[in-house]
PDB file of N, CA and C in Angstrom:
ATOM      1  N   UNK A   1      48.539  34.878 128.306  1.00  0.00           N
ATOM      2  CA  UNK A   1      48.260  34.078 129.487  1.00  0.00           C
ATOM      3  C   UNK A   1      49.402  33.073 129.655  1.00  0.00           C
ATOM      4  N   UNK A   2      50.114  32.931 130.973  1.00  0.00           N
ATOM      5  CA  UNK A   2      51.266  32.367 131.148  1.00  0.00           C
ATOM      6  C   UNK A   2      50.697  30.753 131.770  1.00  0.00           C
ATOM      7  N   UNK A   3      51.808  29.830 130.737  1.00  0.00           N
ATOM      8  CA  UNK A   3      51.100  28.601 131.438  1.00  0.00           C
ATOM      9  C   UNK A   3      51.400  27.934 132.423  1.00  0.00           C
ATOM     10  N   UNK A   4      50.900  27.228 133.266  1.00  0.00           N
ATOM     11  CA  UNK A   4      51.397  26.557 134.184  1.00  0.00           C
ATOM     12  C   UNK A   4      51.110  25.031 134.328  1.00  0.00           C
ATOM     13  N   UNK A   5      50.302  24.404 133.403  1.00  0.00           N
ATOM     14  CA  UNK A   5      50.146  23.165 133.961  1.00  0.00           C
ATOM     15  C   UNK A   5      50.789  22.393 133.193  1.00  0.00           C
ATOM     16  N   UNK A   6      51.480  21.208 133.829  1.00  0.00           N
ATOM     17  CA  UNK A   6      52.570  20.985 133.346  1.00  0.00           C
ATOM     18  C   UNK A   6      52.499  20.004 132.108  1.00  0.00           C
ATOM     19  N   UNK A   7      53.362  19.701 130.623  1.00  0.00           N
ATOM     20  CA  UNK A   7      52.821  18.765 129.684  1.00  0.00           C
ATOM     21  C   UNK A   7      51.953  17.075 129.824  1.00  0.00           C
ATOM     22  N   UNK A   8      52.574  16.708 131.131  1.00  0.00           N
ATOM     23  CA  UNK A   8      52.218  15.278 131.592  1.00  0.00           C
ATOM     24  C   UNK A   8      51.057  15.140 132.567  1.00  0.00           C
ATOM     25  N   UNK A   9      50.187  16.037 132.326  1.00  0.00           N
ATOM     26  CA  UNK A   9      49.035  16.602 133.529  1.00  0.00           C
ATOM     27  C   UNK A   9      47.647  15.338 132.452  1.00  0.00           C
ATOM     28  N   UNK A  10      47.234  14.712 133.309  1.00  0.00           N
ATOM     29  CA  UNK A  10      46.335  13.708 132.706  1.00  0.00           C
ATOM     30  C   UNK A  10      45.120  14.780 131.735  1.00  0.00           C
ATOM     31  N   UNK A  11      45.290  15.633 132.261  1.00  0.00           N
ATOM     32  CA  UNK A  11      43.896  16.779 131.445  1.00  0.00           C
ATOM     33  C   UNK A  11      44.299  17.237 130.535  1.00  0.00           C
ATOM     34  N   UNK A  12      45.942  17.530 130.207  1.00  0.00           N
ATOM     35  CA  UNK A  12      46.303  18.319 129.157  1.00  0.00           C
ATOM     36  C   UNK A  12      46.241  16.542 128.178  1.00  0.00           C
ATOM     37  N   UNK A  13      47.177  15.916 128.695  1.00  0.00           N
ATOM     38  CA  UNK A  13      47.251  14.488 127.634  1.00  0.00           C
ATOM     39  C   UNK A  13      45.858  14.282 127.065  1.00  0.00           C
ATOM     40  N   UNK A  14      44.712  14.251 127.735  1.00  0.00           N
ATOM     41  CA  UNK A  14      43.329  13.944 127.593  1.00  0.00           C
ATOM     42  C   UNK A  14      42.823  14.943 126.126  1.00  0.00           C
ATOM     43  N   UNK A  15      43.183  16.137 126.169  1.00  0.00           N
ATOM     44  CA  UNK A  15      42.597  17.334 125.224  1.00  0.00           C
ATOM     45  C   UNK A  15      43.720  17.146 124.208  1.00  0.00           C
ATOM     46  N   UNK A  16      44.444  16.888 124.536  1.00  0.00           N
ATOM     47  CA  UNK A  16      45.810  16.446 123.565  1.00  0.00           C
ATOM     48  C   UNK A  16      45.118  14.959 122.304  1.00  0.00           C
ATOM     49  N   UNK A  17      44.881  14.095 123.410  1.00  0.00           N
ATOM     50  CA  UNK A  17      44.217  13.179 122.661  1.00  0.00           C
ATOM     51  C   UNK A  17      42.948  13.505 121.560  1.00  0.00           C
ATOM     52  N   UNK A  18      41.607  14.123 122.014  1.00  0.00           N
ATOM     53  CA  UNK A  18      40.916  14.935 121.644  1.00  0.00           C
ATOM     54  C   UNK A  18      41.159  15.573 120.624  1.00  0.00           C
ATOM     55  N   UNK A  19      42.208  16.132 119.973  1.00  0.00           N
ATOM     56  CA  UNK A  19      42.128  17.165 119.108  1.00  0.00           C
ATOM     57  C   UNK A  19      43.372  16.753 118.067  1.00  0.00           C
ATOM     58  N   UNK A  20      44.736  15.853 118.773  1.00  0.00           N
ATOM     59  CA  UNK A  20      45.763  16.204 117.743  1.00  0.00           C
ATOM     60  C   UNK A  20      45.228  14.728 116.651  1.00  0.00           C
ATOM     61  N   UNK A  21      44.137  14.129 116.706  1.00  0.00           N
ATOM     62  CA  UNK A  21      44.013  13.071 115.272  1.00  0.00           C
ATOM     63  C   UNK A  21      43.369  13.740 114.298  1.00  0.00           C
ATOM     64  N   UNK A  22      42.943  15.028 114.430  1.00  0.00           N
ATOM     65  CA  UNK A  22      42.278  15.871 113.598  1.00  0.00           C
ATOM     66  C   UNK A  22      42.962  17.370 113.163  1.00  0.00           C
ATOM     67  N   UNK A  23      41.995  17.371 112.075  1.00  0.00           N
ATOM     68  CA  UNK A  23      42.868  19.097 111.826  1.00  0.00           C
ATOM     69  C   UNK A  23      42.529  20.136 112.477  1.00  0.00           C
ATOM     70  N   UNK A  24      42.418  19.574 113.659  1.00  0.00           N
ATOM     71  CA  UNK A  24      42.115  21.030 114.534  1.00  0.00           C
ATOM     72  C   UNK A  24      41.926  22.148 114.222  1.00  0.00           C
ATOM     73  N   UNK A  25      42.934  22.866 113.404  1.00  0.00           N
ATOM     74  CA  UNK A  25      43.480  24.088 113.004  1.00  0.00           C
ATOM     75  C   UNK A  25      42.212  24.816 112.314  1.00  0.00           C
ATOM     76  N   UNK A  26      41.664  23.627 111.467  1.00  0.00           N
ATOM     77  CA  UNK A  26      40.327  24.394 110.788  1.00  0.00           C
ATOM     78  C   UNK A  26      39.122  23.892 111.528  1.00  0.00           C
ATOM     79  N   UNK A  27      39.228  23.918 112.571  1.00  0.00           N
ATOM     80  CA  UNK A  27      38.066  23.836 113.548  1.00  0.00           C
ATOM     81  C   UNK A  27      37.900  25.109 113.885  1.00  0.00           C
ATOM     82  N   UNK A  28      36.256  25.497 114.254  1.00  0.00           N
ATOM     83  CA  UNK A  28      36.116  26.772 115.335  1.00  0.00           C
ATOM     84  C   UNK A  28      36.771  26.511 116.721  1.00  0.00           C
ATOM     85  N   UNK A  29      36.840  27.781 116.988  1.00  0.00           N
ATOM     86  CA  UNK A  29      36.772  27.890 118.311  1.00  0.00           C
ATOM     87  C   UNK A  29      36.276  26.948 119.190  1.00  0.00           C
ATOM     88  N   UNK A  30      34.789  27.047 118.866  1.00  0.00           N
ATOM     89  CA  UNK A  30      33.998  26.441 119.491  1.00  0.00           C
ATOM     90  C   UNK A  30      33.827  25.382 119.918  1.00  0.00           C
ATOM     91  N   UNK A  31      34.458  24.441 118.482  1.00  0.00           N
ATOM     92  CA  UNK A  31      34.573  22.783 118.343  1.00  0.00           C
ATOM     93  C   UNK A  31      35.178  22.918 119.181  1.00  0.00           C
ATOM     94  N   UNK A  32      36.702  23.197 119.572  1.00  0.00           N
ATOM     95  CA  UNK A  32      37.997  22.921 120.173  1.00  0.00           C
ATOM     96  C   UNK A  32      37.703  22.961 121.364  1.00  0.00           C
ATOM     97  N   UNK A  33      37.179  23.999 121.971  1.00  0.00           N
ATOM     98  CA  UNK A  33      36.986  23.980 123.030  1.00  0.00           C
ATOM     99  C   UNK A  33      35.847  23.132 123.544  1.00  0.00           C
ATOM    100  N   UNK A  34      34.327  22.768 123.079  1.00  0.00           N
ATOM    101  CA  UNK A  34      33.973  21.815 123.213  1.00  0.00           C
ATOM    102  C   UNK A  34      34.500  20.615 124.024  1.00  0.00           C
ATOM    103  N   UNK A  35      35.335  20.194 122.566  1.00  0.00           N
ATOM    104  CA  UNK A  35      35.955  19.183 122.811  1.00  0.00           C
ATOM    105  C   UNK A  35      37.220  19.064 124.000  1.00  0.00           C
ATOM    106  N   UNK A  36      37.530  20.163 124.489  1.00  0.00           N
ATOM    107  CA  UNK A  36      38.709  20.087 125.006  1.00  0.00           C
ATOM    108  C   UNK A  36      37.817  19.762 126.507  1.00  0.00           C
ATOM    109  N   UNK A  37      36.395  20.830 126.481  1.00  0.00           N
ATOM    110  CA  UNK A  37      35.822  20.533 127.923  1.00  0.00           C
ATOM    111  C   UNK A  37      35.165  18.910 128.267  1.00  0.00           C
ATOM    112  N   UNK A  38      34.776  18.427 127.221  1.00  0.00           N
ATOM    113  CA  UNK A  38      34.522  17.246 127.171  1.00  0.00           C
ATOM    114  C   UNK A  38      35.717  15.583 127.706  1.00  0.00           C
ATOM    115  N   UNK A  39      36.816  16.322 127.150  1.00  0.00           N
ATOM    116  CA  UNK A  39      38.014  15.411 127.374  1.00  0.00           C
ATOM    117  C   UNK A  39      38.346  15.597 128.578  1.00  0.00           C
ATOM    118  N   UNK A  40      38.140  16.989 128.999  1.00  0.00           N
ATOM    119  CA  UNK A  40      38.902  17.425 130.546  1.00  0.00           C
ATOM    120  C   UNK A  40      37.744  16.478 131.892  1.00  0.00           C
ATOM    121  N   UNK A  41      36.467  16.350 131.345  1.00  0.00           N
ATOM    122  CA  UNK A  41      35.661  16.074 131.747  1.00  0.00           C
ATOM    123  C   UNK A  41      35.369  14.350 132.335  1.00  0.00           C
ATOM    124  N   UNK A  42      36.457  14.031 132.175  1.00  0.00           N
ATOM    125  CA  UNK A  42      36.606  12.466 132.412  1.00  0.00           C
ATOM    126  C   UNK A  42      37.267  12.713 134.116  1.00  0.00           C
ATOM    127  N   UNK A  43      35.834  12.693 134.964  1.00  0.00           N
ATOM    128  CA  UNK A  43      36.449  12.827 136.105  1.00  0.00           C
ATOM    129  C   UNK A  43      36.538  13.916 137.384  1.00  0.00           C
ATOM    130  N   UNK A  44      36.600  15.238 136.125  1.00  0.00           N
ATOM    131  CA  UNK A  44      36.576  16.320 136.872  1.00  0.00           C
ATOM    132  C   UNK A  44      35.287  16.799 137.018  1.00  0.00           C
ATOM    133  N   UNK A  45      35.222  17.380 138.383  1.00  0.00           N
ATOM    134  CA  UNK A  45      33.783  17.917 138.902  1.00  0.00           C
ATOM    135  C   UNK A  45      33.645  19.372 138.266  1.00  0.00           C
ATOM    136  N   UNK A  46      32.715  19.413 137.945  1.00  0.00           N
ATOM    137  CA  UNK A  46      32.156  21.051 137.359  1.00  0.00           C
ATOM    138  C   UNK A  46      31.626  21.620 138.585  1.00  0.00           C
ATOM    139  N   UNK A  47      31.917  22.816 139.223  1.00  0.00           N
ATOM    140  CA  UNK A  47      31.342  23.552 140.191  1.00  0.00           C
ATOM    141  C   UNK A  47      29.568  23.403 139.857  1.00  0.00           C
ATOM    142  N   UNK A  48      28.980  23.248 140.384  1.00  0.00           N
ATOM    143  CA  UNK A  48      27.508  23.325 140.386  1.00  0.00           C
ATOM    144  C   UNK A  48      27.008  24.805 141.345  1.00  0.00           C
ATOM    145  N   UNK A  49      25.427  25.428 140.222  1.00  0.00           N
ATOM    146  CA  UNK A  49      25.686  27.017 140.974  1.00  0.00           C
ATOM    147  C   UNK A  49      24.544  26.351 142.225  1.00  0.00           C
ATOM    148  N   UNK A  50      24.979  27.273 142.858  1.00  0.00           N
ATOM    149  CA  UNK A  50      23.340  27.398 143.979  1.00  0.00           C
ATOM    150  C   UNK A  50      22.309  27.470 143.228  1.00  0.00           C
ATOM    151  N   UNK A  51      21.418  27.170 144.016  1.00  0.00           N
ATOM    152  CA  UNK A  51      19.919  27.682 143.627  1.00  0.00           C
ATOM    153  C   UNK A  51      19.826  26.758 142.292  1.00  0.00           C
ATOM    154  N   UNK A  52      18.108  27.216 141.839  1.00  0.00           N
ATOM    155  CA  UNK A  52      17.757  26.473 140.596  1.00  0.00           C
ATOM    156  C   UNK A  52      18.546  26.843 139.749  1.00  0.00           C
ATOM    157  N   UNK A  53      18.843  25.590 138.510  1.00  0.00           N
ATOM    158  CA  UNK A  53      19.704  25.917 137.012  1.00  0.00           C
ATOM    159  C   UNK A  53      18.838  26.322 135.809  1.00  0.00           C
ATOM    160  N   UNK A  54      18.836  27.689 135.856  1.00  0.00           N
ATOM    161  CA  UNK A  54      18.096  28.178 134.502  1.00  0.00           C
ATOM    162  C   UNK A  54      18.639  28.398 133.358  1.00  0.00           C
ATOM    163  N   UNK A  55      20.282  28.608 133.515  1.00  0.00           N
ATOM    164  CA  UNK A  55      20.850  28.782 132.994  1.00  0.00           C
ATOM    165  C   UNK A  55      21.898  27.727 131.621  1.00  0.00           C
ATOM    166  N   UNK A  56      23.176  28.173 131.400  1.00  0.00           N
ATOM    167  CA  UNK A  56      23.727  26.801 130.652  1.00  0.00           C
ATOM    168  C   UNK A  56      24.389  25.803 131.247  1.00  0.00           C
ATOM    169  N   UNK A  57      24.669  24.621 130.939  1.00  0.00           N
ATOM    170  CA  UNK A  57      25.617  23.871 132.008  1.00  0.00           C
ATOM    171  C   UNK A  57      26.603  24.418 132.098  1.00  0.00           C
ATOM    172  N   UNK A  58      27.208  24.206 133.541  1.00  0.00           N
ATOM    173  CA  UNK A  58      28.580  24.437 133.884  1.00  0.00           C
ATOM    174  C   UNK A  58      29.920  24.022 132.389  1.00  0.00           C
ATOM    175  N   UNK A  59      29.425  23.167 131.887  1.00  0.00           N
ATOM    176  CA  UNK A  59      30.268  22.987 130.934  1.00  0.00           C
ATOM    177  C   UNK A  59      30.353  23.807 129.705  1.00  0.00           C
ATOM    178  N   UNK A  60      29.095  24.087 129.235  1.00  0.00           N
ATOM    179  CA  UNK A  60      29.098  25.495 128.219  1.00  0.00           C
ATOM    180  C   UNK A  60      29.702  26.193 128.875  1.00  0.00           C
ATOM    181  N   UNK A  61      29.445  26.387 129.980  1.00  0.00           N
ATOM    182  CA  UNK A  61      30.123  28.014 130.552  1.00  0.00           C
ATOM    183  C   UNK A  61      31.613  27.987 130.530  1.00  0.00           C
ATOM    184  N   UNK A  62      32.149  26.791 130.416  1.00  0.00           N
ATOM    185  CA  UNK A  62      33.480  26.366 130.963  1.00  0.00           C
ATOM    186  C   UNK A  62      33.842  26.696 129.263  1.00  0.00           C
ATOM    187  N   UNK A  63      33.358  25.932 128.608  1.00  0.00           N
ATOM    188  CA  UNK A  63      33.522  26.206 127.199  1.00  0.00           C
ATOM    189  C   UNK A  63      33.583  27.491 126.597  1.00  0.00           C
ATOM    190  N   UNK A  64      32.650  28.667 126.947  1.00  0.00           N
ATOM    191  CA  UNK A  64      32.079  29.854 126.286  1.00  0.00           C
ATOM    192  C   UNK A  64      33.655  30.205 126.672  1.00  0.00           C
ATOM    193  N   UNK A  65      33.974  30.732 128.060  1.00  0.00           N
ATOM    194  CA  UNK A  65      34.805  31.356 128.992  1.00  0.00           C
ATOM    195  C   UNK A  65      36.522  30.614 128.031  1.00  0.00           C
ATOM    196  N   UNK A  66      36.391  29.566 127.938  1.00  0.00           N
ATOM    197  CA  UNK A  66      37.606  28.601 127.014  1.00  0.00           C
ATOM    198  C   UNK A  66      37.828  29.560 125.683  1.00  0.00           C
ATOM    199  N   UNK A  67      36.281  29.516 125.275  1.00  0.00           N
ATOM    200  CA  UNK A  67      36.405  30.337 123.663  1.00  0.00           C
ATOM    201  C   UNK A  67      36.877  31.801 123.531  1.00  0.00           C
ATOM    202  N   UNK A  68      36.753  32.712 124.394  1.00  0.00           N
ATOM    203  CA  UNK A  68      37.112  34.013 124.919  1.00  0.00           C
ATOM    204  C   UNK A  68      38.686  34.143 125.035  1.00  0.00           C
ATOM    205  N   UNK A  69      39.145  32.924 125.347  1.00  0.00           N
ATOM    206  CA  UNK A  69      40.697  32.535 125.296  1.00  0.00           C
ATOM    207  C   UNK A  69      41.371  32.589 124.516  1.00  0.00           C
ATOM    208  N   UNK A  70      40.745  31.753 123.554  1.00  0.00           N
ATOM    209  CA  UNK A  70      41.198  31.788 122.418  1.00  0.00           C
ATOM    210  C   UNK A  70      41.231  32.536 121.373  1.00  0.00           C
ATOM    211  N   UNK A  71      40.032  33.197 121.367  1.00  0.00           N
ATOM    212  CA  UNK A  71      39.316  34.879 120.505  1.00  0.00           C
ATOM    213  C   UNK A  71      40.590  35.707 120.972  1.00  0.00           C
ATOM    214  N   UNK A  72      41.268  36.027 122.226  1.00  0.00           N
ATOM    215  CA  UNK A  72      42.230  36.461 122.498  1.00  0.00           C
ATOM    216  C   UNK A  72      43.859  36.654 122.066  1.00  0.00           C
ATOM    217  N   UNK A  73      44.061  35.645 121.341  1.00  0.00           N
ATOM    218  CA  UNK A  73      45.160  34.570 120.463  1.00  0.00           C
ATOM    219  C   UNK A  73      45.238  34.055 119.394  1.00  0.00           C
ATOM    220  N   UNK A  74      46.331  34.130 118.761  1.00  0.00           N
ATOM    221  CA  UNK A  74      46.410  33.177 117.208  1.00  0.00           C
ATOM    222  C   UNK A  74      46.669  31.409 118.067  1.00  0.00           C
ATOM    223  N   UNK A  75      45.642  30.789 118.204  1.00  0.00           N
ATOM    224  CA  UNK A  75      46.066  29.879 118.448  1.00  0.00           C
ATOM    225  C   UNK A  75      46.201  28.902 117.452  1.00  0.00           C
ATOM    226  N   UNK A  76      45.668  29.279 116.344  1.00  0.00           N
ATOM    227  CA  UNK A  76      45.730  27.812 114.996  1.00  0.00           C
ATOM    228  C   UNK A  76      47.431  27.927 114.951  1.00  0.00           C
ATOM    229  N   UNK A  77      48.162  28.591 115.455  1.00  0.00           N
ATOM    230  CA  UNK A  77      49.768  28.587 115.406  1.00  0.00           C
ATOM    231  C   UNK A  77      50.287  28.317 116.576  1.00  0.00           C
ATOM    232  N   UNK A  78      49.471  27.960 117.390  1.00  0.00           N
ATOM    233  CA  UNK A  78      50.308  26.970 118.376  1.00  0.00           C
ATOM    234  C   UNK A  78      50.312  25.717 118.476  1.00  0.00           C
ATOM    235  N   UNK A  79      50.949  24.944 119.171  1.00  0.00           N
ATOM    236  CA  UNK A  79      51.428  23.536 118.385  1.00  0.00           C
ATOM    237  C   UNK A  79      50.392  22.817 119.410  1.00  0.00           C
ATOM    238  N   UNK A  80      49.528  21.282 118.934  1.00  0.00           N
ATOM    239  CA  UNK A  80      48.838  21.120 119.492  1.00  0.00           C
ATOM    240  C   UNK A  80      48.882  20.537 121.305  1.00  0.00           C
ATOM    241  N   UNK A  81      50.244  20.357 121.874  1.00  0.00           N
ATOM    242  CA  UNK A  81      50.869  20.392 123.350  1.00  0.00           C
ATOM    243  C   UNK A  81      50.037  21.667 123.848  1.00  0.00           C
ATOM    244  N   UNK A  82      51.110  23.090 123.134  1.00  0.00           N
ATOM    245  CA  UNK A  82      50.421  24.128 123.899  1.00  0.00           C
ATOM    246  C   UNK A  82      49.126  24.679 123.758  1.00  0.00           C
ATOM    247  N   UNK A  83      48.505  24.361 122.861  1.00  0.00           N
ATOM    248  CA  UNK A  83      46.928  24.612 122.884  1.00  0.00           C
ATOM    249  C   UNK A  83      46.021  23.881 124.203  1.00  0.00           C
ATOM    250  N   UNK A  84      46.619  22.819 124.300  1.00  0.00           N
ATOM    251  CA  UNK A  84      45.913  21.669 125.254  1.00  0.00           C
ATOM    252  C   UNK A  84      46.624  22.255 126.768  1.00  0.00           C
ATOM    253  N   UNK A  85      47.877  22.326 126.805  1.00  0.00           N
ATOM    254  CA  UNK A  85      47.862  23.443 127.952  1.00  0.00           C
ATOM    255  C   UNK A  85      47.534  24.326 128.262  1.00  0.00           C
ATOM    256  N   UNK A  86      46.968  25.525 126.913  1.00  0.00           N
ATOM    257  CA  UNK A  86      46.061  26.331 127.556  1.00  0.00           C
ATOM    258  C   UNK A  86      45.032  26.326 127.750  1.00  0.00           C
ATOM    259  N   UNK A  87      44.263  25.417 127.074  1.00  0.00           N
ATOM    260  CA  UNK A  87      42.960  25.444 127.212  1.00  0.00           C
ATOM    261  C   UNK A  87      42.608  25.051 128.923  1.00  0.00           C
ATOM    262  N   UNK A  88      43.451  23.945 128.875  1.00  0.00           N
ATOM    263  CA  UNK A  88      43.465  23.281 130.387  1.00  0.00           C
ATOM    264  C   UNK A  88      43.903  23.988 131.893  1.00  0.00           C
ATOM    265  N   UNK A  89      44.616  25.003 131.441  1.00  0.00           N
ATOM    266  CA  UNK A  89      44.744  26.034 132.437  1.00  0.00           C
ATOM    267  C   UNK A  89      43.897  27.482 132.416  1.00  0.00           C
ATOM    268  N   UNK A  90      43.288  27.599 131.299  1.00  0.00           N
ATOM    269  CA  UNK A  90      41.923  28.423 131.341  1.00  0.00           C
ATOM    270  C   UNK A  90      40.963  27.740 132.354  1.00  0.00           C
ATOM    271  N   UNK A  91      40.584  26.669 131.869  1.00  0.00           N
ATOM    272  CA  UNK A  91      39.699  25.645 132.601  1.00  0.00           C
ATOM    273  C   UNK A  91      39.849  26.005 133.981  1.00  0.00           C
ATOM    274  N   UNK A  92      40.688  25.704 134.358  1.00  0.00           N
ATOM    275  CA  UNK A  92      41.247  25.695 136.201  1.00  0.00           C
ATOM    276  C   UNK A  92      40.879  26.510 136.275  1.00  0.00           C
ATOM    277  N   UNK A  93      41.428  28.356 136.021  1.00  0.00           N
ATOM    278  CA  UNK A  93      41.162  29.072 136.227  1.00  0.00           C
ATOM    279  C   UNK A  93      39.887  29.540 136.258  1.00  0.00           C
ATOM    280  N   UNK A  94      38.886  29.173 135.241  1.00  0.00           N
ATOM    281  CA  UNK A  94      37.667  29.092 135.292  1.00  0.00           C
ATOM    282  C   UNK A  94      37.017  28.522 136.328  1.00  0.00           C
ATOM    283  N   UNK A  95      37.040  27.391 136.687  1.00  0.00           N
ATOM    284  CA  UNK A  95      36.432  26.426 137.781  1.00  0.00           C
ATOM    285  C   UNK A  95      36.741  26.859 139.060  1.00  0.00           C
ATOM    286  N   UNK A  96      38.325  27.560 139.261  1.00  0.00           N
ATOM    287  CA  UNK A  96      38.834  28.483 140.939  1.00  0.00           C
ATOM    288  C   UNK A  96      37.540  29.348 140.818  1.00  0.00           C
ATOM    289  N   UNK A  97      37.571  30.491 139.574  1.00  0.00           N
ATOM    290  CA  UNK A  97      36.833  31.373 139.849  1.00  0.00           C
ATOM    291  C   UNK A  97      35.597  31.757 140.225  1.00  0.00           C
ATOM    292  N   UNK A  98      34.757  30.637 139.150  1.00  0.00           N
ATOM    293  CA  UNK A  98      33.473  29.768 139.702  1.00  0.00           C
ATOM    294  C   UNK A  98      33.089  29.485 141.123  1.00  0.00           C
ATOM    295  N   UNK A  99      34.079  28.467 141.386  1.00  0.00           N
ATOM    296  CA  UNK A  99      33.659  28.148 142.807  1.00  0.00           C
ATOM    297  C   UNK A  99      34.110  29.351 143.934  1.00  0.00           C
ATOM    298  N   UNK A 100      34.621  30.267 143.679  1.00  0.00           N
ATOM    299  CA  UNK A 100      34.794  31.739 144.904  1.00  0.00           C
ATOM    300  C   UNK A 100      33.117  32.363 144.182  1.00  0.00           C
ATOM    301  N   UNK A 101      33.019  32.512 143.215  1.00  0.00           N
ATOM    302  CA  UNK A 101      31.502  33.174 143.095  1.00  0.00           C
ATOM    303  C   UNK A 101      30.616  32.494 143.912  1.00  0.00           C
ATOM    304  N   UNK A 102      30.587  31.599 143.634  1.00  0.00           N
ATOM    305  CA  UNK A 102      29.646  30.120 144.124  1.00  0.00           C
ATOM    306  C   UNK A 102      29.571  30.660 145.762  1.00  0.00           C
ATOM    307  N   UNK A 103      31.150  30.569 146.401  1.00  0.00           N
ATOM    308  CA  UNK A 103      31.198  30.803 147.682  1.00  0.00           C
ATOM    309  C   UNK A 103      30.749  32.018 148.390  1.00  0.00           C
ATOM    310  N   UNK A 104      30.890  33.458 147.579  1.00  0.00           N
ATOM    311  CA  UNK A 104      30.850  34.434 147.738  1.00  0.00           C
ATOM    312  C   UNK A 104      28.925  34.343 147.774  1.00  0.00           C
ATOM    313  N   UNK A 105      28.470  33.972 146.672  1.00  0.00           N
ATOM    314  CA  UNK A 105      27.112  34.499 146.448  1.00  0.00           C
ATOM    315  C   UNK A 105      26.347  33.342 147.937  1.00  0.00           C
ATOM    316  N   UNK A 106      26.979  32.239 147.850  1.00  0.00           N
ATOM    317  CA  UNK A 106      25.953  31.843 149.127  1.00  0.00           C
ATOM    318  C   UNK A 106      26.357  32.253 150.521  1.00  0.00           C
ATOM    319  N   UNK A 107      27.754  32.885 150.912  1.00  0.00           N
ATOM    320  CA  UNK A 107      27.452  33.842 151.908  1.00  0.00           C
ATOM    321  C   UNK A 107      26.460  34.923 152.016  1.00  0.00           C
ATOM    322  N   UNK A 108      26.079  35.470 150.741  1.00  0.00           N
ATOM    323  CA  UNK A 108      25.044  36.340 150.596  1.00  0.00           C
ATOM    324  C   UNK A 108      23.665  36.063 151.116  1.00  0.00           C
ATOM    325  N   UNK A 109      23.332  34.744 150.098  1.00  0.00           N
ATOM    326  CA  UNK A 109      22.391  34.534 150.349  1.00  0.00           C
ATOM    327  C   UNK A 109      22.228  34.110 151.576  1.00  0.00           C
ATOM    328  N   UNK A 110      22.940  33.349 152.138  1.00  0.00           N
ATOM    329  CA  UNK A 110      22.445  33.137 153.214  1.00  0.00           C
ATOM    330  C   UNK A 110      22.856  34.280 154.561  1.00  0.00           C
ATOM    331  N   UNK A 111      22.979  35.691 153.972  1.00  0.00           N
ATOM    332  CA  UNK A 111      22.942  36.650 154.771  1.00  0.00           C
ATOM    333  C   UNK A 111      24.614  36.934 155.872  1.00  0.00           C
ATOM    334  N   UNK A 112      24.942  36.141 155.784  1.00  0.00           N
ATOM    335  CA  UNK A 112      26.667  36.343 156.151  1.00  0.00           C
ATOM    336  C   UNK A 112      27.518  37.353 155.472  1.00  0.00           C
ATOM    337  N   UNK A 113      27.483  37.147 154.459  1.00  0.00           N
ATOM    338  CA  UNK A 113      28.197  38.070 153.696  1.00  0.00           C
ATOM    339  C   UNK A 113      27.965  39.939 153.337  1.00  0.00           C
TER     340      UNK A 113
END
């Protein structure tokens, strides 16, 4: 996955903060990303779905979808800059994609689509 957001992006510094006072490296997945959605989270709106929430928060999901990223990659060997850039440009990508579902399914529902 090619990155694009740039090192001085307040979200990457934020997950940057988050993770490089610790040994990350022997963290799960899971922690990391957690934490990375949590840091990114100062601010940024989580797509919210239509309809009732039965499901997990937007932020697990943001997280699960983060962890899949990383399952993808040796990331305990990337340095903790580019970890925080990718995680943070998964994110985006996650949240674009989200909100076109979001858009797509309530044209549906509401019979437009």
């Amino acid at each position: 996955m090619a990155v694009t957001v740039p090192a001085g992006d307040a979200r990457v510094v934020a997950v940057r903060a988050a993770l490089e006072p610790f040994g990350w490296q022997s963290f799960t997945a899971q922690l990391v990303c957690s934490r990375a959605v949590a840091a990114m989270d100062g601010g940024q709106v989580f797509p919210r779905p239509r309809g009732p929430s039965n499901g997990p928060s937007p932020q697990n999901e943001c997280a699960e979808a983060l962890v899949q990223v990383l399952d993808a990659c040796r990331w305990r060997s990337l340095t903790v800059d580019r970890l925080s850039r990718l995680l943070v440009d998964a994110a985006q990508a996650w949240r674009q994609e989200r909100a076109w579902f979001d858009i797509r399914l309530g044209l549906l529902l509401d019979g437009i689509g």
